[in-house]
N, C-alpha and C. Protein backbone atom coordinates (compact mmCIF):
# COMPACT_ATOMS: atom_id res chain seq x y z
N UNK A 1 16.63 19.82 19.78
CA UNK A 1 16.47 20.71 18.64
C UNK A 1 15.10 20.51 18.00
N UNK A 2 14.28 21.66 17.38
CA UNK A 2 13.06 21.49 16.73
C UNK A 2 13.57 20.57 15.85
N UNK A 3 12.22 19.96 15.40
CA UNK A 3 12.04 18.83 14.29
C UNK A 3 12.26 19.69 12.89
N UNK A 4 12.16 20.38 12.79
CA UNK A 4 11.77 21.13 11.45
C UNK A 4 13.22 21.21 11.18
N UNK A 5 14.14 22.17 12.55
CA UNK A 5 15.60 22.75 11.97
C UNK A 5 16.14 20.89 11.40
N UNK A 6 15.97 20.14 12.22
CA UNK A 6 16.45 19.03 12.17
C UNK A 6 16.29 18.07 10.47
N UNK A 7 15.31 18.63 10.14
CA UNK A 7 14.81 18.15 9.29
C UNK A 7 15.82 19.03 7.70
N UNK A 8 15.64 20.63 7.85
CA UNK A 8 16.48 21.29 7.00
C UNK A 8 17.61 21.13 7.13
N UNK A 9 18.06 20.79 8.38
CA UNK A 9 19.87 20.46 8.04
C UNK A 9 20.36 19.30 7.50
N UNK A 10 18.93 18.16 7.06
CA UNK A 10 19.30 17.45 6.56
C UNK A 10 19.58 17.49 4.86
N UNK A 11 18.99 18.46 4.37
CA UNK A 11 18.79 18.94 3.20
C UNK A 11 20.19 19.59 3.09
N UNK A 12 20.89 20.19 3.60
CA UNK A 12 21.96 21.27 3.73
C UNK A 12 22.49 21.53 5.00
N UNK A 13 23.86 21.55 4.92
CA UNK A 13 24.43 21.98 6.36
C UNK A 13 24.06 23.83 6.71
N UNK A 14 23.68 23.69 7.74
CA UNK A 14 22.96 25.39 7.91
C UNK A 14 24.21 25.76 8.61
N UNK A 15 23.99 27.18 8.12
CA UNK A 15 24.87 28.39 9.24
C UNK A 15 24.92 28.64 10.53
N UNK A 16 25.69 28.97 11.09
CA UNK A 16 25.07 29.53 12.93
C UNK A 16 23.69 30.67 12.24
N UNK A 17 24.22 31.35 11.78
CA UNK A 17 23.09 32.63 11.41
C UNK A 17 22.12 32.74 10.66
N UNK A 18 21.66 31.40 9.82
CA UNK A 18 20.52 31.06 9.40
C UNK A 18 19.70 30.09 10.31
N UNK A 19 20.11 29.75 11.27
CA UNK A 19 19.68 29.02 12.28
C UNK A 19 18.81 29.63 13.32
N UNK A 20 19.79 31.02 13.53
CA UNK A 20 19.16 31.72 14.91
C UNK A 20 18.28 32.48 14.02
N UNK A 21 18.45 32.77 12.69
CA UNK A 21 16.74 33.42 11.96
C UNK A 21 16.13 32.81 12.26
N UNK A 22 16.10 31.17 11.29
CA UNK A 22 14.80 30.63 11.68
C UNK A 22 14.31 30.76 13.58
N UNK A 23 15.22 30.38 14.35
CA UNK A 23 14.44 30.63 15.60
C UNK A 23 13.84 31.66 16.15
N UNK A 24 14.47 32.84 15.44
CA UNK A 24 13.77 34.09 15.78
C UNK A 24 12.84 34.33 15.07
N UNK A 25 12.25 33.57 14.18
CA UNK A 25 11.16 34.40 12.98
C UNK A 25 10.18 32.90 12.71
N UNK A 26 10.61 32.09 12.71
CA UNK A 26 9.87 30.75 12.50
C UNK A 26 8.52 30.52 13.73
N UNK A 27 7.20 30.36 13.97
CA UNK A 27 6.72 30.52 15.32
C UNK A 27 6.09 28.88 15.10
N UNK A 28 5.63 28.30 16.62
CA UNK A 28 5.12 27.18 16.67
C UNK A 28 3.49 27.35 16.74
N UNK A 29 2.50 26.59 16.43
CA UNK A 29 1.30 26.56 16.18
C UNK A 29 0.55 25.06 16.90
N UNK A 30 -0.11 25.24 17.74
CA UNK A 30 -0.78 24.10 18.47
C UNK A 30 -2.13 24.33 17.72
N UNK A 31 -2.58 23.55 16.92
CA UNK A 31 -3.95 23.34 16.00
C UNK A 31 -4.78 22.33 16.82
N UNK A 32 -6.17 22.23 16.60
CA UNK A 32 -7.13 21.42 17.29
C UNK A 32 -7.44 21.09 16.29
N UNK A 33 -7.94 19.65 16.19
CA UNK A 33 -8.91 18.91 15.57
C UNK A 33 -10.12 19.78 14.51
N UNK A 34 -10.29 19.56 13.45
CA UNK A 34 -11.01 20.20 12.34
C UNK A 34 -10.79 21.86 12.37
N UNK A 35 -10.18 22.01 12.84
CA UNK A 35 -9.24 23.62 12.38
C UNK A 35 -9.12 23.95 11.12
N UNK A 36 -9.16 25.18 10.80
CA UNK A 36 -8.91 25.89 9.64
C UNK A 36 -7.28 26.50 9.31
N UNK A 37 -6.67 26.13 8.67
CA UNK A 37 -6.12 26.82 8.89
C UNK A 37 -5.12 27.78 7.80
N UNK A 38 -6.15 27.27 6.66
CA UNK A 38 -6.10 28.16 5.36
C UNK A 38 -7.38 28.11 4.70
N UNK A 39 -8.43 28.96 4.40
CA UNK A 39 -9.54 28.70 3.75
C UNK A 39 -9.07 28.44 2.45
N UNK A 40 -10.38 27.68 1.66
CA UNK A 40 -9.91 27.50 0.40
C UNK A 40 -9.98 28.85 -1.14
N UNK A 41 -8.92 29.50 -1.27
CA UNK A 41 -8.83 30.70 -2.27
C UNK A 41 -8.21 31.83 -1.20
N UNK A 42 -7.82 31.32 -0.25
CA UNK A 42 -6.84 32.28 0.79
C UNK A 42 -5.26 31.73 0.54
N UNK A 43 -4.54 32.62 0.82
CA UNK A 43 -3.17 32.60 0.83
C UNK A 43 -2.20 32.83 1.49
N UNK A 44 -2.31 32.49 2.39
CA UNK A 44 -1.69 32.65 4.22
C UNK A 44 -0.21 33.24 4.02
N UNK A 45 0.52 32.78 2.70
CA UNK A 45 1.77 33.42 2.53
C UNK A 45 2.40 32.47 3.82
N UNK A 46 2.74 31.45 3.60
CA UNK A 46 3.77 30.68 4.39
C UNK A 46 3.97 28.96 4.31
N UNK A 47 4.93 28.83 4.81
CA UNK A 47 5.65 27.13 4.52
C UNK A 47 5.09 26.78 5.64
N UNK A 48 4.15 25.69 5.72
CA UNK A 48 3.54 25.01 7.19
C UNK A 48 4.73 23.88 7.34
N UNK A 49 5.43 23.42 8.40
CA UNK A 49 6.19 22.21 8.81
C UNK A 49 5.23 21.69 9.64
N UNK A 50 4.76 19.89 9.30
CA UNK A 50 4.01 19.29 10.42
C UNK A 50 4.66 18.12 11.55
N UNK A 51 5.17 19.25 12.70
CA UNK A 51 5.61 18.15 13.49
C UNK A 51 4.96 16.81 14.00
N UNK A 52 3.65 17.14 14.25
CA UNK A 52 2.61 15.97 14.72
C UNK A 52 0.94 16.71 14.17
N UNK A 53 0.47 15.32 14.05
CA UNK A 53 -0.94 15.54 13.09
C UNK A 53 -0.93 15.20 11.46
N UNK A 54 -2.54 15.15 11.31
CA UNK A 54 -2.98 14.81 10.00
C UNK A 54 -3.41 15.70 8.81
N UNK A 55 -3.13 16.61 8.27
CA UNK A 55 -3.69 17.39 7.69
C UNK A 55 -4.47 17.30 6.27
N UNK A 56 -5.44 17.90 6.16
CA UNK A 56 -6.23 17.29 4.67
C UNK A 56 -6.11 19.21 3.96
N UNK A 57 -5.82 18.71 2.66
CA UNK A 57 -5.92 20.02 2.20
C UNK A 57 -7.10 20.07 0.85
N UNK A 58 -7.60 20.83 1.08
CA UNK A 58 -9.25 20.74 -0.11
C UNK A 58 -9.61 21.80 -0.83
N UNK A 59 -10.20 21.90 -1.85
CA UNK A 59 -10.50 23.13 -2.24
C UNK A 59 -12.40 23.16 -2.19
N UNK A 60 -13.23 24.45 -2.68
CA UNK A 60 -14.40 24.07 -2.86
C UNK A 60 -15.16 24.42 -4.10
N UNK A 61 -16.13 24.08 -4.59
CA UNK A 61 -16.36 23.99 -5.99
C UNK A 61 -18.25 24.09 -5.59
N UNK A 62 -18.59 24.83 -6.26
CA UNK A 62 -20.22 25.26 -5.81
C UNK A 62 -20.75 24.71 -4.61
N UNK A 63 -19.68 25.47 -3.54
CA UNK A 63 -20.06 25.57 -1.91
C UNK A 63 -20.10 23.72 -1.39
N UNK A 64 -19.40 22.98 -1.91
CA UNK A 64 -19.33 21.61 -1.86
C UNK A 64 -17.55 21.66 -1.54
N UNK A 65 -17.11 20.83 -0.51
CA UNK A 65 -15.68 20.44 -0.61
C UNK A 65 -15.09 19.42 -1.17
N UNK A 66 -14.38 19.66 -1.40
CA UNK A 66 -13.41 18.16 -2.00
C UNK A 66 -11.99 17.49 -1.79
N UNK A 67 -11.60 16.77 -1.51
CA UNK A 67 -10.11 16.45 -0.86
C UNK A 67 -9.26 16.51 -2.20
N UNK A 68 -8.39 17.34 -1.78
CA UNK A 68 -7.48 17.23 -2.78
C UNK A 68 -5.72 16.34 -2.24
N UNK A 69 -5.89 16.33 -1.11
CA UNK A 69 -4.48 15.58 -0.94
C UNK A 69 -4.06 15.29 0.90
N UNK A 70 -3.20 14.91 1.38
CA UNK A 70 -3.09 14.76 2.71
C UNK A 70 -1.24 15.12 3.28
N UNK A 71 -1.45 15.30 4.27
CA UNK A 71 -0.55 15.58 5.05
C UNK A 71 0.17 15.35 6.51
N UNK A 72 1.17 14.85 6.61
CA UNK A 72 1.66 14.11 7.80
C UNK A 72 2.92 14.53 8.36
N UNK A 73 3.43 13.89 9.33
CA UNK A 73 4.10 14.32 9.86
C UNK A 73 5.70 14.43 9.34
N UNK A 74 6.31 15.92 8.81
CA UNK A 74 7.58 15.33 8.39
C UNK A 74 7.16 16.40 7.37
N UNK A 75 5.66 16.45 6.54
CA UNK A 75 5.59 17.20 5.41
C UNK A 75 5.42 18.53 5.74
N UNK A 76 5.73 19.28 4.38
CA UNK A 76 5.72 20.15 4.54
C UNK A 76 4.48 20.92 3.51
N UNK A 77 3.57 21.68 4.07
CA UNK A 77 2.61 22.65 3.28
C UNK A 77 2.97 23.69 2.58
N UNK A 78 2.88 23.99 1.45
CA UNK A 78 3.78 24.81 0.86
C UNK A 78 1.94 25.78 0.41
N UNK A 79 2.35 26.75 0.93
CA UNK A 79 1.08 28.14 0.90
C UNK A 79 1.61 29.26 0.56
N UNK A 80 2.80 29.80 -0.25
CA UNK A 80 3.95 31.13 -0.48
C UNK A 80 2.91 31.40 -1.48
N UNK A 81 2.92 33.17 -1.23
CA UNK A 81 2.07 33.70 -2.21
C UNK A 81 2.98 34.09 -3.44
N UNK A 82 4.13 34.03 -3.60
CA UNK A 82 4.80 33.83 -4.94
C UNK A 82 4.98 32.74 -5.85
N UNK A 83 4.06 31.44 -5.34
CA UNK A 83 4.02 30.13 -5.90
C UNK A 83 2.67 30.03 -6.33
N UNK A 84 2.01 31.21 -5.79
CA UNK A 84 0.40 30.89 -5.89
C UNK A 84 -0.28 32.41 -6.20
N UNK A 85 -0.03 32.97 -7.82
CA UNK A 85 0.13 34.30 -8.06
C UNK A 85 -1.53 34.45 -8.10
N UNK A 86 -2.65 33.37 -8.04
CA UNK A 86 -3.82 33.39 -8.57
C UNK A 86 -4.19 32.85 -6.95
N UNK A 87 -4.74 33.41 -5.94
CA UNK A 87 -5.31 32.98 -4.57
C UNK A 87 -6.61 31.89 -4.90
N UNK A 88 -7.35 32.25 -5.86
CA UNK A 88 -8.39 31.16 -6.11
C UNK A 88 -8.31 29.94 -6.51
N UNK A 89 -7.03 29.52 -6.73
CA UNK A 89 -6.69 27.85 -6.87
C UNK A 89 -5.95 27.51 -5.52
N UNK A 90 -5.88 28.31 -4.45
CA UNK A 90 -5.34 27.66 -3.14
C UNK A 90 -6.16 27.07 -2.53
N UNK A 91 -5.50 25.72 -2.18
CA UNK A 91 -6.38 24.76 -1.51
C UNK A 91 -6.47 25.20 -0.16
N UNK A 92 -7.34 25.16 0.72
CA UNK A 92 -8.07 25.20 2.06
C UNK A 92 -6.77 24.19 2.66
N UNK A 93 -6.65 24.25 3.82
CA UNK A 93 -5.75 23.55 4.67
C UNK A 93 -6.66 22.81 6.19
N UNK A 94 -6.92 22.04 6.72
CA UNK A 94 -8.01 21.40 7.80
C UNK A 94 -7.45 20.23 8.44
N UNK A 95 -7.06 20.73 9.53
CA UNK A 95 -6.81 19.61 10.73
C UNK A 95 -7.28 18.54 10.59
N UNK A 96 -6.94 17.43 10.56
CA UNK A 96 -7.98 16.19 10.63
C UNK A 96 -7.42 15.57 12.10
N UNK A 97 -6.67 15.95 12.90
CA UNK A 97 -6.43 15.42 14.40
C UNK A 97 -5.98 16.79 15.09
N UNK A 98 -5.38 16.45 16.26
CA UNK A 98 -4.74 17.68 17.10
C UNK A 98 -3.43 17.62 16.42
N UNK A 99 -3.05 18.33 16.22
CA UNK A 99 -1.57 18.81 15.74
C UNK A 99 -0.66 19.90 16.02
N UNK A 100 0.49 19.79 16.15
CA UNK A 100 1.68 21.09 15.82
C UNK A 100 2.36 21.56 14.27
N UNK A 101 1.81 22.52 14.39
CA UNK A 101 2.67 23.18 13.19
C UNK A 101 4.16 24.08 13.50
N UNK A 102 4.92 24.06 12.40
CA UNK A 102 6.18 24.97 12.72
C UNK A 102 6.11 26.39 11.87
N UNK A 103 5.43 27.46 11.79
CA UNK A 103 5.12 28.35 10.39
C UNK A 103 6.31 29.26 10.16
N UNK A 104 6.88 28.80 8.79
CA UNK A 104 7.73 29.74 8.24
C UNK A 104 7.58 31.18 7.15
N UNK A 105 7.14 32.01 7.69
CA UNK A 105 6.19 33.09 7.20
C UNK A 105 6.68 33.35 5.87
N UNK A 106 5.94 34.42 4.78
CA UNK A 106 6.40 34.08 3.46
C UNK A 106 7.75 35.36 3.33
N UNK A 107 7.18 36.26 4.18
CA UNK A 107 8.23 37.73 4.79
C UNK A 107 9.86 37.02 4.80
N UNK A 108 9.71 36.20 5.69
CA UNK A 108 11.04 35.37 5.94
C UNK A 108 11.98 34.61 4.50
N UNK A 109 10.90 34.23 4.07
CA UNK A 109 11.11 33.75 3.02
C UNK A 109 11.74 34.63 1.89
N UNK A 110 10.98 35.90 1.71
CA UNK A 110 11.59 36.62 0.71
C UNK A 110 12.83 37.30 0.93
N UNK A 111 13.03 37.85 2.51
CA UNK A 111 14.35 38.15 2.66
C UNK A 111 15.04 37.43 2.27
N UNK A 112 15.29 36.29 2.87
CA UNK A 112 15.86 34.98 2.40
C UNK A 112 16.78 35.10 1.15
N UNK A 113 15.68 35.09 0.45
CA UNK A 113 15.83 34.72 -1.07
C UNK A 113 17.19 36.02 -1.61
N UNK A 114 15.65 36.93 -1.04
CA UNK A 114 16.69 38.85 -1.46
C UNK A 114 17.80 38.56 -1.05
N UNK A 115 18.37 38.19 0.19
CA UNK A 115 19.74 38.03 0.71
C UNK A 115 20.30 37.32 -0.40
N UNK A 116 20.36 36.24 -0.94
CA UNK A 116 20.60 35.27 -1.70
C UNK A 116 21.14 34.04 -0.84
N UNK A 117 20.78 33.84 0.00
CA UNK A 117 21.13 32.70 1.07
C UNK A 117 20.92 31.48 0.43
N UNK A 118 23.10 30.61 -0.09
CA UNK A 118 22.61 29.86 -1.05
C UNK A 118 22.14 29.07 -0.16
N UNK A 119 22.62 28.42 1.25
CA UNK A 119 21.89 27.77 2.31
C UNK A 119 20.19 27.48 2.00
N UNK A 120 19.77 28.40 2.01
CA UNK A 120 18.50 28.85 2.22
C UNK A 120 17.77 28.24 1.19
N UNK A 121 18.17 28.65 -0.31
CA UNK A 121 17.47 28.30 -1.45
C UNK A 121 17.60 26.95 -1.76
N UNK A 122 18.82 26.12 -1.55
CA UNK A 122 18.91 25.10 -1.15
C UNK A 122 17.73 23.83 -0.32
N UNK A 123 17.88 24.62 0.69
CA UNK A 123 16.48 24.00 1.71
C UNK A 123 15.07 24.56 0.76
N UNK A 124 15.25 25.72 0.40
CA UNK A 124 13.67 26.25 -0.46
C UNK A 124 13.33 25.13 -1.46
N UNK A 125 14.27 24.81 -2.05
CA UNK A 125 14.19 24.10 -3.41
C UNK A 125 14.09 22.59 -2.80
N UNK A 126 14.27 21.90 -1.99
CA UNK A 126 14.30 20.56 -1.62
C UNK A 126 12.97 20.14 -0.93
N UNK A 127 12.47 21.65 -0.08
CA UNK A 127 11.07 21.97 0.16
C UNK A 127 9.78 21.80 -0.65
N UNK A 128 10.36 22.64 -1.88
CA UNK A 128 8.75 22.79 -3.29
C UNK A 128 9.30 21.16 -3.94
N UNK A 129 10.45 20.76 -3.99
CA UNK A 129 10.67 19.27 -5.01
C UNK A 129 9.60 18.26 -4.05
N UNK A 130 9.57 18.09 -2.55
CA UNK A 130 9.06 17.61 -2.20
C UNK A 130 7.73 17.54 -2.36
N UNK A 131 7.28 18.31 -2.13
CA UNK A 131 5.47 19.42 -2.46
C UNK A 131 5.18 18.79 -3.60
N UNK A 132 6.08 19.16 -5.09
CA UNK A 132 5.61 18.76 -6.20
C UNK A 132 5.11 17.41 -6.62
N UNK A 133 6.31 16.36 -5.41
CA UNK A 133 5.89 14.56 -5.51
C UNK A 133 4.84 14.53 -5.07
N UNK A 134 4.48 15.33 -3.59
CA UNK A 134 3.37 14.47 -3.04
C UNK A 134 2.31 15.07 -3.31
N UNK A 135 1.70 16.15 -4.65
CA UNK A 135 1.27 16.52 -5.97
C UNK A 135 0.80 15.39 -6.59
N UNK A 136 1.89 15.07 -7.28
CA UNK A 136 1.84 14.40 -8.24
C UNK A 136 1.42 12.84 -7.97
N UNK A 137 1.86 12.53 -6.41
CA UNK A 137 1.10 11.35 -6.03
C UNK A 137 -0.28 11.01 -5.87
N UNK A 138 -0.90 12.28 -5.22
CA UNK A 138 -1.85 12.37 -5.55
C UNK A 138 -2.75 12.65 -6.38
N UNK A 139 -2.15 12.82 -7.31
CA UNK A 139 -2.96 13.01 -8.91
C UNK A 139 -3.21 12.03 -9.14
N UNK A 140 -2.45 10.77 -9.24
CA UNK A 140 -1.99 9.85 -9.28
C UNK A 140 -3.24 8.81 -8.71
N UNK A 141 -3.64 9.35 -7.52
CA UNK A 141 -4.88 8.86 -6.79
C UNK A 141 -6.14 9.08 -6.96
N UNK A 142 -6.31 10.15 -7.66
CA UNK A 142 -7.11 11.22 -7.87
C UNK A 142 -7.62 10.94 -9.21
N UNK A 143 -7.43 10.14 -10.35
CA UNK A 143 -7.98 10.30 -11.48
C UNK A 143 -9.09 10.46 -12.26
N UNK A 144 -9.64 10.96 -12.78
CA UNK A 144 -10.98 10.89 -13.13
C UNK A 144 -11.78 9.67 -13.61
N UNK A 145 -12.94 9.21 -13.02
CA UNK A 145 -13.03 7.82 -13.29
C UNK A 145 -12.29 6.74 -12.62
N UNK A 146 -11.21 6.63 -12.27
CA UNK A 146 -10.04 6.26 -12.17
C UNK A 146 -10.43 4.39 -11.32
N UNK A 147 -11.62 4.65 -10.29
CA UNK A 147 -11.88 3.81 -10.11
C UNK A 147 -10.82 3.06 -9.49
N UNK A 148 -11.26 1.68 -8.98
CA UNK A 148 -10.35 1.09 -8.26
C UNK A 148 -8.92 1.03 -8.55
N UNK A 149 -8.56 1.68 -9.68
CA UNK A 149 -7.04 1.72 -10.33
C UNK A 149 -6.68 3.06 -8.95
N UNK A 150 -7.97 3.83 -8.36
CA UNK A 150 -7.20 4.90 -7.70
C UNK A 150 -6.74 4.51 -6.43
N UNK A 151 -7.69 3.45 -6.10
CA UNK A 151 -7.41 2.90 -4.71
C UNK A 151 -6.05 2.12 -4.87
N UNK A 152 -5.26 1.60 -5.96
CA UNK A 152 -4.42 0.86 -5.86
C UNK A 152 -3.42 1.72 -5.56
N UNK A 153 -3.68 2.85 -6.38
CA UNK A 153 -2.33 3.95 -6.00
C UNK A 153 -2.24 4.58 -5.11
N UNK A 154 -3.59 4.45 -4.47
CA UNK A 154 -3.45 4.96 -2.79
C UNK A 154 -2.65 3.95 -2.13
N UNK A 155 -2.46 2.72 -2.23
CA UNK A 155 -1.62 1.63 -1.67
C UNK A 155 -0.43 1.67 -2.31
N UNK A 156 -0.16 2.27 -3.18
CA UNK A 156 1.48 2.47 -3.55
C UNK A 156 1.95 3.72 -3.24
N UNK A 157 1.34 4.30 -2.86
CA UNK A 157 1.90 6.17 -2.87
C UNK A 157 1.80 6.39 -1.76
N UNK A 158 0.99 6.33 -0.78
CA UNK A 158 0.85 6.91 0.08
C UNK A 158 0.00 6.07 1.27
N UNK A 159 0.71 4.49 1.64
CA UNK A 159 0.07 3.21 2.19
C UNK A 159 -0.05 3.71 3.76
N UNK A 160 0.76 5.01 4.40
CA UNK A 160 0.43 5.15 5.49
C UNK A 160 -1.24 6.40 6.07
N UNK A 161 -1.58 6.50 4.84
CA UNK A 161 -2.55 6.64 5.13
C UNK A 161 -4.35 6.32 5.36
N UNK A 162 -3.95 5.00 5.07
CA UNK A 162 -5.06 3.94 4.55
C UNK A 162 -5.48 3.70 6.34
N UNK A 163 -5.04 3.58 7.21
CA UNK A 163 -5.10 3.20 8.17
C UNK A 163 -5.34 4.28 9.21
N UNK A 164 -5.18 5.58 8.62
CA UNK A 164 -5.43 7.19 9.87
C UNK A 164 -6.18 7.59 9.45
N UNK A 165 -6.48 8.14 8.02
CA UNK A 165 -7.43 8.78 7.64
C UNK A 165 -8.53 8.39 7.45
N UNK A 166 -9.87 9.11 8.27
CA UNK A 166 -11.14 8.47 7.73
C UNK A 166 -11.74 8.06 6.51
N UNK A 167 -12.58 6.79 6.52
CA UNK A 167 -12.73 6.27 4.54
C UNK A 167 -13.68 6.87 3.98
N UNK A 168 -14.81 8.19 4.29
CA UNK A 168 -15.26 8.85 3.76
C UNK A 168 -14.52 10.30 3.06
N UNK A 169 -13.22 10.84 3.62
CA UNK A 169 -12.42 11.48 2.98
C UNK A 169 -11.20 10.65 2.22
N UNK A 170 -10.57 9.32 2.32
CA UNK A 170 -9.87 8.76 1.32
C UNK A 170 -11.56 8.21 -0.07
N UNK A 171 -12.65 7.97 0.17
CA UNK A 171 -13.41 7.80 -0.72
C UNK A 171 -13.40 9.38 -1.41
N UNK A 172 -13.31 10.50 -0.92
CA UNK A 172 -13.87 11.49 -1.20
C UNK A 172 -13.15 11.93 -2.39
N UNK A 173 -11.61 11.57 -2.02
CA UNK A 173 -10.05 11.99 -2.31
C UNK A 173 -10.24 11.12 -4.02
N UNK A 174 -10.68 9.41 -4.05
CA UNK A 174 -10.69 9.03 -4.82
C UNK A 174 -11.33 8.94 -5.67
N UNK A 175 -12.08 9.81 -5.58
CA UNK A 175 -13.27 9.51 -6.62
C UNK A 175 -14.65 8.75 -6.54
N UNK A 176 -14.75 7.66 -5.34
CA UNK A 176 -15.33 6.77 -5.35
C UNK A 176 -16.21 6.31 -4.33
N UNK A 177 -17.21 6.17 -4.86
CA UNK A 177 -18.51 5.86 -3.79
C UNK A 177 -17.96 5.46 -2.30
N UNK A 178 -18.25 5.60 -1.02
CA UNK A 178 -17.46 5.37 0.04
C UNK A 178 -17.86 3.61 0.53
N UNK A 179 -18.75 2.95 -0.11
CA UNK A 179 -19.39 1.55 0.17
C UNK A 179 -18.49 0.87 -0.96
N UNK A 180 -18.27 1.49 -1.99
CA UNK A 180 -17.16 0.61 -2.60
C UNK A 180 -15.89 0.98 -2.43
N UNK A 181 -15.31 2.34 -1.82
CA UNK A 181 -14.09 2.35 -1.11
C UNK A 181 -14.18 1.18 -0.15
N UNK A 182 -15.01 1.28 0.62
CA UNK A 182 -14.56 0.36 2.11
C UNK A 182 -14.62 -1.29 1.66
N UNK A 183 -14.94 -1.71 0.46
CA UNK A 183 -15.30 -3.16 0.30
C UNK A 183 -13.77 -3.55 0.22
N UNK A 184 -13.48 -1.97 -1.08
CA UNK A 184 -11.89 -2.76 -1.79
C UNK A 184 -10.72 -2.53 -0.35
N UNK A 185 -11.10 -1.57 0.63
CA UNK A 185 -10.41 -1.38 1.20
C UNK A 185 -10.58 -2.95 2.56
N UNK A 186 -11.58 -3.35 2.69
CA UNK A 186 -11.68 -4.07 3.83
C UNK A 186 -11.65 -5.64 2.82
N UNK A 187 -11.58 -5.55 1.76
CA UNK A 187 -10.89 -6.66 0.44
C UNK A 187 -8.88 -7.15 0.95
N UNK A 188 -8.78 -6.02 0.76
CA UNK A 188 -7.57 -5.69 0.74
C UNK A 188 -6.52 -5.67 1.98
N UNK A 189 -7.19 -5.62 3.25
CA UNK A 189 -6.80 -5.98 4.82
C UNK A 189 -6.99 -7.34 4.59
N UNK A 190 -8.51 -7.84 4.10
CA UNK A 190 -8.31 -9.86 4.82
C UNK A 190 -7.26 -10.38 3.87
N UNK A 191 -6.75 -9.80 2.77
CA UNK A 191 -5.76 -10.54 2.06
C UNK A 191 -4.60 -10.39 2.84
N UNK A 192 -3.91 -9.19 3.10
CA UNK A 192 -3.04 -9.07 3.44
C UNK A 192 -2.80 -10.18 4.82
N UNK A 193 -3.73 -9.83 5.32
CA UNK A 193 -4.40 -11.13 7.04
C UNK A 193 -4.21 -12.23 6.52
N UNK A 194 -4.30 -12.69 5.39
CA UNK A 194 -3.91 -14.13 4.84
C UNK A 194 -3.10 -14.19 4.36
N UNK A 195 -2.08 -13.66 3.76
CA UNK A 195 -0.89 -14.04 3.70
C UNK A 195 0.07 -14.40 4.42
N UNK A 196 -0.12 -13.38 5.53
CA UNK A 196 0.74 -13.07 6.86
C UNK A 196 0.62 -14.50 8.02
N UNK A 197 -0.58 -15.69 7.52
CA UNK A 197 -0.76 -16.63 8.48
C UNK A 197 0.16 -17.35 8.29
N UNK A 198 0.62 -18.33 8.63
CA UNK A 198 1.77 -19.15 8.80
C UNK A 198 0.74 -20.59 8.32
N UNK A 199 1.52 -21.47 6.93
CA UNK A 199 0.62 -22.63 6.88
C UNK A 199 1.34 -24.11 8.29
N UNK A 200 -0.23 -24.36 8.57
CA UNK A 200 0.00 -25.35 9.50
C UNK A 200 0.70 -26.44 8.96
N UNK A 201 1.74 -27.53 9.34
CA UNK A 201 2.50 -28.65 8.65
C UNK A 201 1.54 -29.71 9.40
């Protein structure tokens, strides 16, 4: 079974007939490495599922980019143009490895809804609650100034990405010069390396 259905039936037990929608209307997406695959102030109108891959999502600000947050496998991209009534605050979407996407178009979505599929809204709503944490986690990372307080919350929020993502986009993400990202970050490996030794008797 796809990862994705697998993933919504964990949210809710699905129907036979919300099942064979999604398979008939849901399509799969093989992305390459630094792909586009939402510019930033575009609105693709759809739920990205990431079966495999890294995704960085950014916006841009006087023709300069900026990381606004990351994405892995399991998450979900939330791009519905009824969540995003203003297209110029949509963040850009960009491969950072080879990846699969699962795209649940926004068309699908609104039938959905129109039907009133409580199934459906169910999974909708467990979808955006998710979106909103890993938001808010990264705000979290993101602070202004925030300084090494941001790097700490990159190690509480979101520790599996310290190790995939390149340290000129987690510097980029944090605020913070990328020579003092990598000190606190390569600080922060030899400790861990020393704890983990075993003392000799």
């Amino acid at each position: 079974m796809e990862r994705y259905l697998v993933l919504l039936k964990s949210f809710k037990r699905m129907p036979t007939e919300l099942e064979q929608t999604y398979r008939e209307n849901v399509r799969c997406m093989t992305v390459r490495k630094h792909q586009i695959i939402q510019q930033p102030g575009v609105i693709t109108d759809a739920i990205y599922f990431i079966e495999k891959g890294l995704f960085r999502l950014y916006y841009d600000r006087n023709g300069k980019t900026f990381t606004s947050g990351f994405r892995i496998e399991d998450d979900f991209i939330v791009a519905v143009e009824e969540l995003n009534p203003d297209p110029q605050y949509a963040d850009g979407i960009e491969a950072l490895e080879d990846g699969i996407l699962w795209c649940i178009p926004g068309s699908l979505i609104k039938d959905l809804n129109n039907d009133r599929s409580i199934q459906f809204q169910l999974q909708y709503t467990a979808i955006v609650t998710k979106e909103c944490l890993l938001t808010r986690h990264a705000a979290r990372c993101s602070v202004r100034d925030g300084g090494s307080e941001n790097y700490q919350a990159l190690c509480e929020y979101t520790p599996r990405l310290l190790q995939r993502v390149p340290v000129s986009y987690l510097a980029e993400f944090t605020g913070m010069p990328e020579n003092i990202f990598h000190h606190l970050h390569s600080s922060n490996i030899n400790l861990h390396l020393s704890m983990k030794r075993r003392r000799k008797r």
